[in-house]
N, C-alpha and C. Protein backbone atom coordinates (compact mmCIF):
# COMPACT_ATOMS: atom_id res chain seq x y z
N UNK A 1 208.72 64.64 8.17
CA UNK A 1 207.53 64.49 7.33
C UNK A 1 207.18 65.79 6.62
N UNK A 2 207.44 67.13 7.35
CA UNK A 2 207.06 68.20 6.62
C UNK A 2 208.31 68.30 5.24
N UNK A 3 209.11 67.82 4.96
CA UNK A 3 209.88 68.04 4.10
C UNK A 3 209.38 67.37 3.07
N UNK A 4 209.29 65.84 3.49
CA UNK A 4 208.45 65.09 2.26
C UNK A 4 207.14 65.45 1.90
N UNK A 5 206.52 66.55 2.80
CA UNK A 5 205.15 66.84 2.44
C UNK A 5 205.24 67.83 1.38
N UNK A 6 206.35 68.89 1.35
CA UNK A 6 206.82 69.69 0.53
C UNK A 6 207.08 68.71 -0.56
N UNK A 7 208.02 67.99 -0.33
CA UNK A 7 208.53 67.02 -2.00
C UNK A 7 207.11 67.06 -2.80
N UNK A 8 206.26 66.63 -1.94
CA UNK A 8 204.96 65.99 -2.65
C UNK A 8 204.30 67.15 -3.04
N UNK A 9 204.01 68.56 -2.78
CA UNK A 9 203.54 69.59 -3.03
C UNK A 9 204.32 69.42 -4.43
N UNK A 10 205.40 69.77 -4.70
CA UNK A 10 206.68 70.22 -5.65
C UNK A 10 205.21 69.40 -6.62
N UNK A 11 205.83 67.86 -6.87
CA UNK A 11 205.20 67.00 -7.57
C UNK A 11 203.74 67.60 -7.71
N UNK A 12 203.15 67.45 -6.99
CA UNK A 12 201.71 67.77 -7.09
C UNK A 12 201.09 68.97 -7.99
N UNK A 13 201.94 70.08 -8.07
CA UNK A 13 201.52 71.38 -8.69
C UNK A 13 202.13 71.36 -10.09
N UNK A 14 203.21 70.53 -10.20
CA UNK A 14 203.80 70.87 -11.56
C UNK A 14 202.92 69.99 -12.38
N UNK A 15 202.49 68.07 -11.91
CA UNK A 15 201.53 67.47 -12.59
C UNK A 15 200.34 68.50 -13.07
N UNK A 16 199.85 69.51 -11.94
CA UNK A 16 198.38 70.84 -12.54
C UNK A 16 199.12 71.15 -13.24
N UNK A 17 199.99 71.95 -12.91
CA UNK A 17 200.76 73.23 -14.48
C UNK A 17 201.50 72.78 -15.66
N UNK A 18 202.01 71.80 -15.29
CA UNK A 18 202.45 71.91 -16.10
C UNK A 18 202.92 70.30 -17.18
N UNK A 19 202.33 69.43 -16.14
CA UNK A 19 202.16 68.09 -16.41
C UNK A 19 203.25 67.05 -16.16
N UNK A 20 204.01 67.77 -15.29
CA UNK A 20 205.40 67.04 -14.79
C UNK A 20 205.72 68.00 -14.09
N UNK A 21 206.28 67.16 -12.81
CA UNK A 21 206.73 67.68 -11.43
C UNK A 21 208.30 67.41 -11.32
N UNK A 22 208.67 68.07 -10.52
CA UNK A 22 210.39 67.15 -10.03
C UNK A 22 210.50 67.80 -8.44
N UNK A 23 211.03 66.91 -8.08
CA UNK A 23 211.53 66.79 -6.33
C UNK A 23 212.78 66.16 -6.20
N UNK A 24 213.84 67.47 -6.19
CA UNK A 24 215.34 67.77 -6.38
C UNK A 24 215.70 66.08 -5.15
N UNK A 25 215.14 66.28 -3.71
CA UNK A 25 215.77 65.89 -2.96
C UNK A 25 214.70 64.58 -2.64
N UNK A 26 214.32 63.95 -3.02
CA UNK A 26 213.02 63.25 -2.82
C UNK A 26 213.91 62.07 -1.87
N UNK A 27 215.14 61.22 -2.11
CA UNK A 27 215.78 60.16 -1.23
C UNK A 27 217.32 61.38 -0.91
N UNK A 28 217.56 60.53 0.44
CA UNK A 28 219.09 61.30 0.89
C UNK A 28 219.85 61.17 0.05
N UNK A 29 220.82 61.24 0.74
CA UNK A 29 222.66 60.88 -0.03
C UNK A 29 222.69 59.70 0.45
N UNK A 30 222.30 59.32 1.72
CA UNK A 30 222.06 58.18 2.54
C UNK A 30 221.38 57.12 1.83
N UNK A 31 220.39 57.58 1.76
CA UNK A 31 219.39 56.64 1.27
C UNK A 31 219.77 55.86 -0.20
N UNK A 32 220.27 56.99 -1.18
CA UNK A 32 220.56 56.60 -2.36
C UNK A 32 222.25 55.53 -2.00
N UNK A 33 222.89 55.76 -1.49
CA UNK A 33 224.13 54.93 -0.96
C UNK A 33 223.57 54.11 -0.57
N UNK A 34 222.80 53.44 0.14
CA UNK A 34 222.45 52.11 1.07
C UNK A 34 221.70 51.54 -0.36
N UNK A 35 220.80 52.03 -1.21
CA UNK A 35 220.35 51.33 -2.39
C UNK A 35 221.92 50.93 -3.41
N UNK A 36 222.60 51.78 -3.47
CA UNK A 36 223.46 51.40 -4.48
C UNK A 36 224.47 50.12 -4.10
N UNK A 37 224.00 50.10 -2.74
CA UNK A 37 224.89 48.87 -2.10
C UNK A 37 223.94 47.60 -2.00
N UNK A 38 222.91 47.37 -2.76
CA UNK A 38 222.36 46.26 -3.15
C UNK A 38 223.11 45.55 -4.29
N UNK A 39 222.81 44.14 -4.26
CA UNK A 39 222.98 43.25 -5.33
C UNK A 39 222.45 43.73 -6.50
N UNK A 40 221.37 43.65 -6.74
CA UNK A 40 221.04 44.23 -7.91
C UNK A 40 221.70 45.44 -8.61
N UNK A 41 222.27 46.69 -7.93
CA UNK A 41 223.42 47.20 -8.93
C UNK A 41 225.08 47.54 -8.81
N UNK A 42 224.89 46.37 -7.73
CA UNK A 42 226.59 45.81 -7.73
C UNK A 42 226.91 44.46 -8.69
N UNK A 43 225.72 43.58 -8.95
CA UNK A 43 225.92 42.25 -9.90
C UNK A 43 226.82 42.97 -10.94
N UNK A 44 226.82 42.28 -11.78
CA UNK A 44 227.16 42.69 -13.37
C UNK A 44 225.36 42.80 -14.13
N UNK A 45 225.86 43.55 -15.27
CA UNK A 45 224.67 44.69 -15.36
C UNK A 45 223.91 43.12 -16.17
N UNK A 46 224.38 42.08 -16.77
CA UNK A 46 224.22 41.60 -17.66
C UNK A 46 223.36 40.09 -16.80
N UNK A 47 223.34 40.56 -15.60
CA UNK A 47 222.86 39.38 -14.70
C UNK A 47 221.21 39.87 -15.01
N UNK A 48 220.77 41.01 -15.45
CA UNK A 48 219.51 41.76 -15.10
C UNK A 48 218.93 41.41 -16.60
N UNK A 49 218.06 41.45 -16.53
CA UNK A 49 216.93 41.10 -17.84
C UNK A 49 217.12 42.48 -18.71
N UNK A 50 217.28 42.21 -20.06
CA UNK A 50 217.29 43.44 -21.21
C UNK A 50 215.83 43.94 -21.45
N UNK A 51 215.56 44.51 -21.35
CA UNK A 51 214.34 45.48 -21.37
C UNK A 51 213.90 45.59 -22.97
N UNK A 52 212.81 44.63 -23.31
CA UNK A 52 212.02 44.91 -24.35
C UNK A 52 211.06 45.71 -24.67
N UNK A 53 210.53 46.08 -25.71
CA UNK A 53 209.76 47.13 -26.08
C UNK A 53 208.33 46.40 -26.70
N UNK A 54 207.37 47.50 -26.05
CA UNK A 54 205.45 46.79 -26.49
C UNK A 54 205.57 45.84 -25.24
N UNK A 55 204.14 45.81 -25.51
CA UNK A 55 203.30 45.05 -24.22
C UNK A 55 203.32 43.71 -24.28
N UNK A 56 202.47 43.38 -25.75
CA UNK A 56 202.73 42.02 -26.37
C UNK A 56 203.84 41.65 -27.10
N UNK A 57 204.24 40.28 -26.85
CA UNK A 57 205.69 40.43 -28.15
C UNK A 57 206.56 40.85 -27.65
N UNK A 58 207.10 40.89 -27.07
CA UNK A 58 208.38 42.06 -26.27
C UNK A 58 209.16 41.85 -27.29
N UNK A 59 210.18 42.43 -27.77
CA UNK A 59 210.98 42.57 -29.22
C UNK A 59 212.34 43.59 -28.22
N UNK A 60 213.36 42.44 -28.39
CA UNK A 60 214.41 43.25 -27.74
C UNK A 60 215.57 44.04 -29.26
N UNK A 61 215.36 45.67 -28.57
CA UNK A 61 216.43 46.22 -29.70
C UNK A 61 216.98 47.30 -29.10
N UNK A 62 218.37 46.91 -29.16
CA UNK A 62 219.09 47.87 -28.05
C UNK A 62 219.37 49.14 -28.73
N UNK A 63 219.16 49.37 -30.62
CA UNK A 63 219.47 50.54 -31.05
C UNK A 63 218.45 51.30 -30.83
N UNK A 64 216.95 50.82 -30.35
CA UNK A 64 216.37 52.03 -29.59
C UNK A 64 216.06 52.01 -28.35
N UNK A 65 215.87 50.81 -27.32
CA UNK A 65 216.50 51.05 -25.70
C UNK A 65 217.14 49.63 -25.36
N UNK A 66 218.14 50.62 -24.75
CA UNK A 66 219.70 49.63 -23.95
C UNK A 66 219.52 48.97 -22.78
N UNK A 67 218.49 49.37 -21.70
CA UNK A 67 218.61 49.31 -20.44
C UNK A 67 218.43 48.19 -20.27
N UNK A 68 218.88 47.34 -18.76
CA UNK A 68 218.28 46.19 -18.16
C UNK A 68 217.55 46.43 -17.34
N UNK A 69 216.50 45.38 -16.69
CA UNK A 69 215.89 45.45 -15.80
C UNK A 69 215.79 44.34 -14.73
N UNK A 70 215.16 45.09 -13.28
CA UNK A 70 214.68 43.89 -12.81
C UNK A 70 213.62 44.47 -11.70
N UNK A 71 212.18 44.04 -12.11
CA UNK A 71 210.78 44.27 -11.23
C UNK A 71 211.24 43.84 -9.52
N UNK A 72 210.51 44.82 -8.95
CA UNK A 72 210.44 44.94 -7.71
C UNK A 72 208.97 44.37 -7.07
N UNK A 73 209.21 43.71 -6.35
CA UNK A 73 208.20 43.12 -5.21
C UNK A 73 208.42 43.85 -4.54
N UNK A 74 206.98 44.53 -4.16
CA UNK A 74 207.14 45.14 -2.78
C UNK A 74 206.79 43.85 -1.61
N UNK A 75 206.67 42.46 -1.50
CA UNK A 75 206.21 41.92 -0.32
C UNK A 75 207.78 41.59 -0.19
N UNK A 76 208.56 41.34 -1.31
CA UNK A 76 210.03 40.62 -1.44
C UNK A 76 211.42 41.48 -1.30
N UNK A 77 211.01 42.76 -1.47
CA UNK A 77 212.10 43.39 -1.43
C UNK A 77 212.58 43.87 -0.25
N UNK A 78 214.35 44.10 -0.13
CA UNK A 78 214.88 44.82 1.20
C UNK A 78 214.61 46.29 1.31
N UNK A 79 214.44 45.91 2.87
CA UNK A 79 214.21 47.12 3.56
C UNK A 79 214.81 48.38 2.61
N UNK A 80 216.07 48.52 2.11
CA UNK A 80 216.37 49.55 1.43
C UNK A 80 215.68 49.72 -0.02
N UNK A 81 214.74 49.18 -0.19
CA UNK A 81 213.89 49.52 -1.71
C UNK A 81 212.36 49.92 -0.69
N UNK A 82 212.31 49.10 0.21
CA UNK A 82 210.73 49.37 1.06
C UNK A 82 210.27 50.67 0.99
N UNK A 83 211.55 51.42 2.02
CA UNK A 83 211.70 52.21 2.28
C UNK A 83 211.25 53.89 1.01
N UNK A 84 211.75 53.71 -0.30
CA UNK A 84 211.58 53.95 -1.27
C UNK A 84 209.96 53.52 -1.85
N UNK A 85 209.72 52.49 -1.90
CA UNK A 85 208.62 52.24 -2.19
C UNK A 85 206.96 53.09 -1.00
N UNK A 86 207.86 52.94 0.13
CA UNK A 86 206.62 53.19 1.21
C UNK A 86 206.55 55.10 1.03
N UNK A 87 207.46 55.57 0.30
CA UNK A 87 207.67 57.40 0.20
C UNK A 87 206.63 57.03 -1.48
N UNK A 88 206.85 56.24 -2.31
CA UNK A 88 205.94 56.67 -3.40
C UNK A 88 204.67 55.84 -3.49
N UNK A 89 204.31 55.34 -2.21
CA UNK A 89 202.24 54.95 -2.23
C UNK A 89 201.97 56.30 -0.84
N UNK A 90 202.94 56.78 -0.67
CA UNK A 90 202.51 58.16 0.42
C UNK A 90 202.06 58.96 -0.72
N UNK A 91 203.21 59.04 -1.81
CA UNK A 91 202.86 60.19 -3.25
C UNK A 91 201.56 60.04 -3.88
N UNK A 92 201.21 58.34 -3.75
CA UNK A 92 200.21 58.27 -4.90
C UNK A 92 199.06 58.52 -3.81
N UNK A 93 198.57 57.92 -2.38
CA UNK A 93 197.50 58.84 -2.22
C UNK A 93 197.55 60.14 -2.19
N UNK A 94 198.66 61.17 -1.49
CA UNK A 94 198.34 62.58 -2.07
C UNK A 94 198.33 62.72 -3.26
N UNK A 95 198.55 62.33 -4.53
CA UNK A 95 198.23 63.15 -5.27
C UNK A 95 196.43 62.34 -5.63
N UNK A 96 196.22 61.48 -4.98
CA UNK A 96 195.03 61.37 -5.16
C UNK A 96 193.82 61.81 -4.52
N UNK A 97 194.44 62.50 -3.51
CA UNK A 97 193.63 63.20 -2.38
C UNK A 97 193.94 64.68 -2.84
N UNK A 98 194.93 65.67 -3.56
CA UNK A 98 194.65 66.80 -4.25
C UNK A 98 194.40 67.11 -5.54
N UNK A 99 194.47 65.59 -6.02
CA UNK A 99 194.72 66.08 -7.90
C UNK A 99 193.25 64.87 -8.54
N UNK A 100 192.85 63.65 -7.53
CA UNK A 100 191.70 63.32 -8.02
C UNK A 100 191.69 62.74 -9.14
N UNK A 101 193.58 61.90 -9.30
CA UNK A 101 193.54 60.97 -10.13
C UNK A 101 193.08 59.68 -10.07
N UNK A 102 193.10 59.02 -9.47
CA UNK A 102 192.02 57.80 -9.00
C UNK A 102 193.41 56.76 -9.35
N UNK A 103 194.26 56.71 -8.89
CA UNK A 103 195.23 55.71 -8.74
C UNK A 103 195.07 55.10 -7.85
N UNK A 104 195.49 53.75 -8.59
CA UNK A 104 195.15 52.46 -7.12
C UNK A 104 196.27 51.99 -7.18
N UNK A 105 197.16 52.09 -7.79
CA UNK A 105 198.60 51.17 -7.76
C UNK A 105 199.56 51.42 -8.34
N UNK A 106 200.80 51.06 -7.84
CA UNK A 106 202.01 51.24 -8.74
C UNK A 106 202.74 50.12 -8.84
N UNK A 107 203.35 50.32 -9.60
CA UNK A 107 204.68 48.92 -10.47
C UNK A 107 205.96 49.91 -10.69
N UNK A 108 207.15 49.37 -10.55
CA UNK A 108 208.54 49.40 -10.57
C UNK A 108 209.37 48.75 -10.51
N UNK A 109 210.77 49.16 -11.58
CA UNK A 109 211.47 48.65 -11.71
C UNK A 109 213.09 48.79 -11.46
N UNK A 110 213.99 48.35 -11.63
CA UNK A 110 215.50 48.99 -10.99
C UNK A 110 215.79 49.18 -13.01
N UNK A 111 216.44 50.30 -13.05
CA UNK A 111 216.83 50.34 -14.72
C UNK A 111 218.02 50.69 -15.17
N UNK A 112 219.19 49.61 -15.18
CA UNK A 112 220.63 50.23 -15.44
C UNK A 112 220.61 50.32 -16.70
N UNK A 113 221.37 51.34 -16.92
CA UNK A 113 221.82 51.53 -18.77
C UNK A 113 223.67 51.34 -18.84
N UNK A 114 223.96 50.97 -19.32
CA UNK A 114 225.29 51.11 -19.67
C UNK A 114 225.99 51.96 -20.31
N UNK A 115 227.10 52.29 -20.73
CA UNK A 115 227.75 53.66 -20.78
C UNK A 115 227.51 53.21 -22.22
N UNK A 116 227.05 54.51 -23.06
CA UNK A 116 226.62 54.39 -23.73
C UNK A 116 225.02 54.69 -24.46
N UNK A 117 224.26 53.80 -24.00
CA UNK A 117 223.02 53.29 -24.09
C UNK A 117 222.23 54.37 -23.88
N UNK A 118 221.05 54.43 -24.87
CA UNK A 118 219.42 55.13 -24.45
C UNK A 118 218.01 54.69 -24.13
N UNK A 119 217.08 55.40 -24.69
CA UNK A 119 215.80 54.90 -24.99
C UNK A 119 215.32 55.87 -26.15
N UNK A 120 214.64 55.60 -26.80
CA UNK A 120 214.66 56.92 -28.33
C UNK A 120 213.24 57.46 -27.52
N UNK A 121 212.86 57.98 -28.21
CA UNK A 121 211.77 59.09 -28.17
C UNK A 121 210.39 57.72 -27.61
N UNK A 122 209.80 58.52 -27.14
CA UNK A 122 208.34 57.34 -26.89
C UNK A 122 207.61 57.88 -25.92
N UNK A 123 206.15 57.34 -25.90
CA UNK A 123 205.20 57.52 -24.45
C UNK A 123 205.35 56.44 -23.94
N UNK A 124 205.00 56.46 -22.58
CA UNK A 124 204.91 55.11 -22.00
C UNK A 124 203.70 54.45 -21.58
N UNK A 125 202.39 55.39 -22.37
CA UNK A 125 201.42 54.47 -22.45
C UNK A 125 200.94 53.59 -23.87
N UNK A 126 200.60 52.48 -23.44
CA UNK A 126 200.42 51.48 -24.94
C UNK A 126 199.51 51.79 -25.38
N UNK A 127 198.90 51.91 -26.67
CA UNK A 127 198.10 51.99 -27.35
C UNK A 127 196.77 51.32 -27.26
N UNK A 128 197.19 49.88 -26.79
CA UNK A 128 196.01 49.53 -26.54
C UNK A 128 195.77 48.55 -25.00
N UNK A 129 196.37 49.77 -24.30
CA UNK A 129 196.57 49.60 -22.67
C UNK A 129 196.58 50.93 -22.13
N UNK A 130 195.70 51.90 -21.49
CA UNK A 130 195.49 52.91 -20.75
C UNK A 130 195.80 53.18 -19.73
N UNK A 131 196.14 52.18 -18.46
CA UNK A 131 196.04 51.90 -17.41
C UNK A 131 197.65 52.54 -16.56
N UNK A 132 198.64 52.83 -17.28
CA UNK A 132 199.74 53.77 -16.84
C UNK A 132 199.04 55.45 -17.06
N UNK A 133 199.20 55.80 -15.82
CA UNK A 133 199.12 57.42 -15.38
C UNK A 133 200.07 58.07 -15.41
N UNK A 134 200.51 58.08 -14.83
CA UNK A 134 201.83 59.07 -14.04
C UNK A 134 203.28 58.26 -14.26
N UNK A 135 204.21 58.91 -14.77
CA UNK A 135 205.60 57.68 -14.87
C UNK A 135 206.57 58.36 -14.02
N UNK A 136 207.07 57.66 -13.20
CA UNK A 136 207.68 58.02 -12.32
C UNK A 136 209.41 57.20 -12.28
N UNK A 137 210.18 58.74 -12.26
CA UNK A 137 211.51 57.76 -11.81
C UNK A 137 212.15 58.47 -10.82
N UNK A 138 213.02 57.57 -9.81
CA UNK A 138 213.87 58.38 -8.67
C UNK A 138 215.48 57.80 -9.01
N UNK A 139 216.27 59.02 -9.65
CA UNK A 139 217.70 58.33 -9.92
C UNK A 139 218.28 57.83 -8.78
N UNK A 140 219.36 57.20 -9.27
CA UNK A 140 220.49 56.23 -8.07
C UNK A 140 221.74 56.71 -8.19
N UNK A 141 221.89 57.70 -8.86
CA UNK A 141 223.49 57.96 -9.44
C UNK A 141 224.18 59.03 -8.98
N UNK A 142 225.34 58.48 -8.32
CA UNK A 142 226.05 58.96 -7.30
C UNK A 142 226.96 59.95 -8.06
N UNK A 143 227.51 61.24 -8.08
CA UNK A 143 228.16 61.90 -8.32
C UNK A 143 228.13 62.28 -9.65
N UNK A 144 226.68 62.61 -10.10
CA UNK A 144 226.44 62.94 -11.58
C UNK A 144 226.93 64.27 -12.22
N UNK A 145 227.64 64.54 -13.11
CA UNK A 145 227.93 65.64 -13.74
C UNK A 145 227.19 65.94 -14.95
N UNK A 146 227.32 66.96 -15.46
CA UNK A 146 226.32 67.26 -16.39
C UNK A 146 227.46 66.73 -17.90
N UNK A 147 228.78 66.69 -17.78
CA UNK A 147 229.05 66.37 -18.84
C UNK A 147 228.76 64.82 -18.85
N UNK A 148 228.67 64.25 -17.94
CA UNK A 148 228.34 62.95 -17.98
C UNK A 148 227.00 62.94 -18.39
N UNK A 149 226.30 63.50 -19.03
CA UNK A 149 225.20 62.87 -20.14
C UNK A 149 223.92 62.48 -19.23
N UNK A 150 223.48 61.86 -20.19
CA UNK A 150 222.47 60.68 -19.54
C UNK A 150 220.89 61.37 -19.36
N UNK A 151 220.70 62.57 -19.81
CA UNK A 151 219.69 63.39 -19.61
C UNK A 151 218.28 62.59 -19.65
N UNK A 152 216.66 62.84 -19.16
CA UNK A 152 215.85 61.96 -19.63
C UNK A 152 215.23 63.72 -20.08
N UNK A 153 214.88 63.57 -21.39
CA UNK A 153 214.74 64.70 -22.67
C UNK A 153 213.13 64.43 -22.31
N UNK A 154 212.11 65.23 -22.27
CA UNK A 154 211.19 65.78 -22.38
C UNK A 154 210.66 66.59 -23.25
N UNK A 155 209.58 66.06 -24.45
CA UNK A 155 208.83 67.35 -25.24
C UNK A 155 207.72 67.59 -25.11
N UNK A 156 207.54 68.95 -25.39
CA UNK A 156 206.24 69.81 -25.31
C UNK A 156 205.97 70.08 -26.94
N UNK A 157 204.91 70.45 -27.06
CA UNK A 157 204.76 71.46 -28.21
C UNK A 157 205.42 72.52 -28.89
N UNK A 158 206.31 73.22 -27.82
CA UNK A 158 206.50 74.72 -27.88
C UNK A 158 208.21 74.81 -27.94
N UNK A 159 208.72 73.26 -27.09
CA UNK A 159 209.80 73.21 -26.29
C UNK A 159 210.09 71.84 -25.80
N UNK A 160 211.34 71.87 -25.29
CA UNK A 160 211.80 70.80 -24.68
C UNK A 160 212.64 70.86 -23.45
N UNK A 161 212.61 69.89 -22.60
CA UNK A 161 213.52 69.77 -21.37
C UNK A 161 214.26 68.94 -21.30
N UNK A 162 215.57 69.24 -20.41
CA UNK A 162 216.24 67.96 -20.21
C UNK A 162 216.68 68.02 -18.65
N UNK A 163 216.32 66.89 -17.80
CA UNK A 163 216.74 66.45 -16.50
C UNK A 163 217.47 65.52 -16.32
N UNK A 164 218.76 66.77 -15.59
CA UNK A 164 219.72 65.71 -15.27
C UNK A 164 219.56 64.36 -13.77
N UNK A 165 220.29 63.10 -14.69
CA UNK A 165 219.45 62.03 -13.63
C UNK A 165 220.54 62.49 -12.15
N UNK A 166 220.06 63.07 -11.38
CA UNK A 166 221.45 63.05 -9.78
C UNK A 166 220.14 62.52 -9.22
N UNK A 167 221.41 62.28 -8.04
CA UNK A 167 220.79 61.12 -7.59
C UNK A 167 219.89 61.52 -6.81
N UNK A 168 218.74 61.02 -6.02
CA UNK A 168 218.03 61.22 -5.07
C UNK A 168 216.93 61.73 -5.87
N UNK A 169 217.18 62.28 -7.03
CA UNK A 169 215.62 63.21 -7.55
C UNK A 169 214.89 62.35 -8.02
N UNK A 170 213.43 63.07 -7.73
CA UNK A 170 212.36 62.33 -8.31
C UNK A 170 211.77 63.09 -9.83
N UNK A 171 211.43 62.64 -10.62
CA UNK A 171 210.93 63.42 -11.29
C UNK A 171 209.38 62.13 -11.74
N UNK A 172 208.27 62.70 -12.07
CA UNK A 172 207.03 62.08 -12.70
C UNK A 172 206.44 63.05 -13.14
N UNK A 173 206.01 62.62 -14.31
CA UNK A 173 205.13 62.93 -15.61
C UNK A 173 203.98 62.22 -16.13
N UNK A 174 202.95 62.37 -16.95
CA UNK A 174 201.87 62.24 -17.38
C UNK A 174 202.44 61.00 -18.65
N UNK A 175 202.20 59.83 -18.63
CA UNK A 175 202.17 59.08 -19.09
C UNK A 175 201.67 58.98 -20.59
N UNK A 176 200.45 59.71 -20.77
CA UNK A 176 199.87 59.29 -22.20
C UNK A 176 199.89 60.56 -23.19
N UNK A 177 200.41 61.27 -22.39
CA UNK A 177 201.29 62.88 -23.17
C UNK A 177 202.19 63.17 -23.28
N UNK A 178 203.19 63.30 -22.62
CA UNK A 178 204.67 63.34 -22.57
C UNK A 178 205.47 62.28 -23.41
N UNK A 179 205.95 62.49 -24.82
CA UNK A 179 206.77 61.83 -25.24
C UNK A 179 208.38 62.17 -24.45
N UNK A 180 209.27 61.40 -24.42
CA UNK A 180 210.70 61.87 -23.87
C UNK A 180 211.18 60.28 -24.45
N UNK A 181 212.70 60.49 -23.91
CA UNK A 181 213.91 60.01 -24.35
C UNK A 181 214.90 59.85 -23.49
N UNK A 182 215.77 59.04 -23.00
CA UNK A 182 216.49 58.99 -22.26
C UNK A 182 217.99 59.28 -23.18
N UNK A 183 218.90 59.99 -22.86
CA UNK A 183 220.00 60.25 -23.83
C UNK A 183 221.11 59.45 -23.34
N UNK A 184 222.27 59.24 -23.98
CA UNK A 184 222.60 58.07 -24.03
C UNK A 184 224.00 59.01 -22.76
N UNK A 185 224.40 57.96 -22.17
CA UNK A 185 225.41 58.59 -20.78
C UNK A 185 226.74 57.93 -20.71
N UNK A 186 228.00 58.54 -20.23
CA UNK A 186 229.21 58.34 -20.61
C UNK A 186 229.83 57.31 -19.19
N UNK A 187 228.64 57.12 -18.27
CA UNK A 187 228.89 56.23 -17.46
C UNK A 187 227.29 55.68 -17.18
N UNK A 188 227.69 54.35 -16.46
CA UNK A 188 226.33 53.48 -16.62
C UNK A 188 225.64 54.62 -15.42
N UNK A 189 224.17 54.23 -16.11
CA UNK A 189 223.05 55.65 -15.06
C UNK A 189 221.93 54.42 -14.53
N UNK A 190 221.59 54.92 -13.56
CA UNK A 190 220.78 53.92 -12.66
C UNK A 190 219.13 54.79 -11.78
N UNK A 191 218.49 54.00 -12.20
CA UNK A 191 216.91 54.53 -11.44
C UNK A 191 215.86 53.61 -11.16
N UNK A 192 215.07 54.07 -9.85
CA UNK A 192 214.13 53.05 -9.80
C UNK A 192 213.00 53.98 -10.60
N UNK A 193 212.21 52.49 -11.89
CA UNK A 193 211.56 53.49 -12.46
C UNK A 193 210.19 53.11 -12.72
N UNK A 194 208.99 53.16 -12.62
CA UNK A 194 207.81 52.83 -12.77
C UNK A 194 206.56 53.65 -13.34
N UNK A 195 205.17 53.38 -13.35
CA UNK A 195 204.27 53.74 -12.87
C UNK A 195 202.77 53.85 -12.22
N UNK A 196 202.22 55.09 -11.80
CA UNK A 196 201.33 54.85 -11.35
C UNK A 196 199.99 54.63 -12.02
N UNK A 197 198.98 53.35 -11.85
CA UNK A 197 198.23 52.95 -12.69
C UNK A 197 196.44 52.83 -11.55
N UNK A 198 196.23 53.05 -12.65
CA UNK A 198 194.32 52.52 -12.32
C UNK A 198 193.72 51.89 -11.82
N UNK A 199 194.39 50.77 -11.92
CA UNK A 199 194.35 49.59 -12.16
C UNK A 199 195.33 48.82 -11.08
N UNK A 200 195.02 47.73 -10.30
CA UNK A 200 195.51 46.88 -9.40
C UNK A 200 196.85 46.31 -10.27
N UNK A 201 198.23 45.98 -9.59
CA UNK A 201 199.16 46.00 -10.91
C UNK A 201 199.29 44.76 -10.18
N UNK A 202 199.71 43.44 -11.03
CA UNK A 202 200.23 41.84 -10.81
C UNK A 202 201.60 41.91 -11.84
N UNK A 203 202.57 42.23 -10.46
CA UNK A 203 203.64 41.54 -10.64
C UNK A 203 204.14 40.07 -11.84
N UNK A 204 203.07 39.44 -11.31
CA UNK A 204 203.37 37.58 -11.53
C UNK A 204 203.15 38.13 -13.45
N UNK A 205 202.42 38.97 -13.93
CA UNK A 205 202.19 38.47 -15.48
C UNK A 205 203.14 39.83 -16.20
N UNK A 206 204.34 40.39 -15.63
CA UNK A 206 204.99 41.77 -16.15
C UNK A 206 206.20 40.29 -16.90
């Protein structure tokens, strides 16, 4: 527990400073192996729902994001997503017990991209939906190299970042500030990816 209490420090101080955190080691080698040995990203990628863009209207266009998806139940899902899920409502009350964001809930999703594929530039809060805080993803991808691509690009004002997706890391950011980009990767890249909201989240109407 003191290690994950550290993860959550990591997270916790970079959301103050700097408005995005990362936690190198947030799931094992273990942990990320027993997820990758689920159905969901052993199917074929094409079994998973294509990921549309906007709230209303969903409008699928893969020349600005590729990925598929598929929402997670936490009452429905296996022990090896639980497990994952029960480490990020530990995150969301600390950071609501040091940072005094007033999060009540989170939503997530599993997000394969195919070799190839991105997401262009964007926030991930809607315009006329407030209720995403914090966006949070923990990669799945086993033996990532840096020439293998796949970066999720981050801008600032001043500057930009790029984090490579390996596996096990967590990284979350500020939702209604942080524009970024996922860059496009030379093998399919995999993450559970969500966020934390205000607001009580229902599954049944995503």
């Amino acid at each position: 527990m003191d290690e994950l209490q550290n993860q959550f420090e990591l997270i916790a101080d970079g959301l103050a400073e700097k408005g995005y955190g990362i936690a190198e080691n947030f799931l094992s080698k273990e942990e990320v192996a027993a997820i990758r040995g689920l159905k969901v990203l052993q199917s074929d990628i094409e079994t998973l729902q294509k990921a549309g863009i906007g709230k209303e209207n969903k409008q699928i266009n893969e020349a600005v994001r590729g990925d598929h998806i598929q929402w997670i139940d936490a009452a429905t899902a296996p022990m090896e997503l639980k497990i994952v899920l029960e480490k990020i409502e530990l995150l969301r009350t600390y950071l609501n017990r040091t940072l005094f964001l007033g999060l009540k809930d989170f939503e997530v999703h599993i997000a394969r991209y195919p070799a190839g594929a991105g997401y262009k530039r964007h926030l991930d809060q809607f315009k006329k939906d407030d209720h995403r805080k914090i966006s949070v993803v923990c990669y799945l991808n086993e033996g990532w190299k840096a020439e293998d691509g796949g970066q999720l690009k981050m801008y600032f004002p001043d500057h930009s970042l790029e984090v490579l997706p390996e596996g096990g890391k967590l990284i979350c950011f500020r939702s209604d500030s942080i524009e970024h980009e996922v860059l496009p990767a030379g093998r399919e890249r995999a993450s559970l990816t969500g966020w934390m909201l205000d607001q009580y989240s229902d599954l049944r109407h995503l």
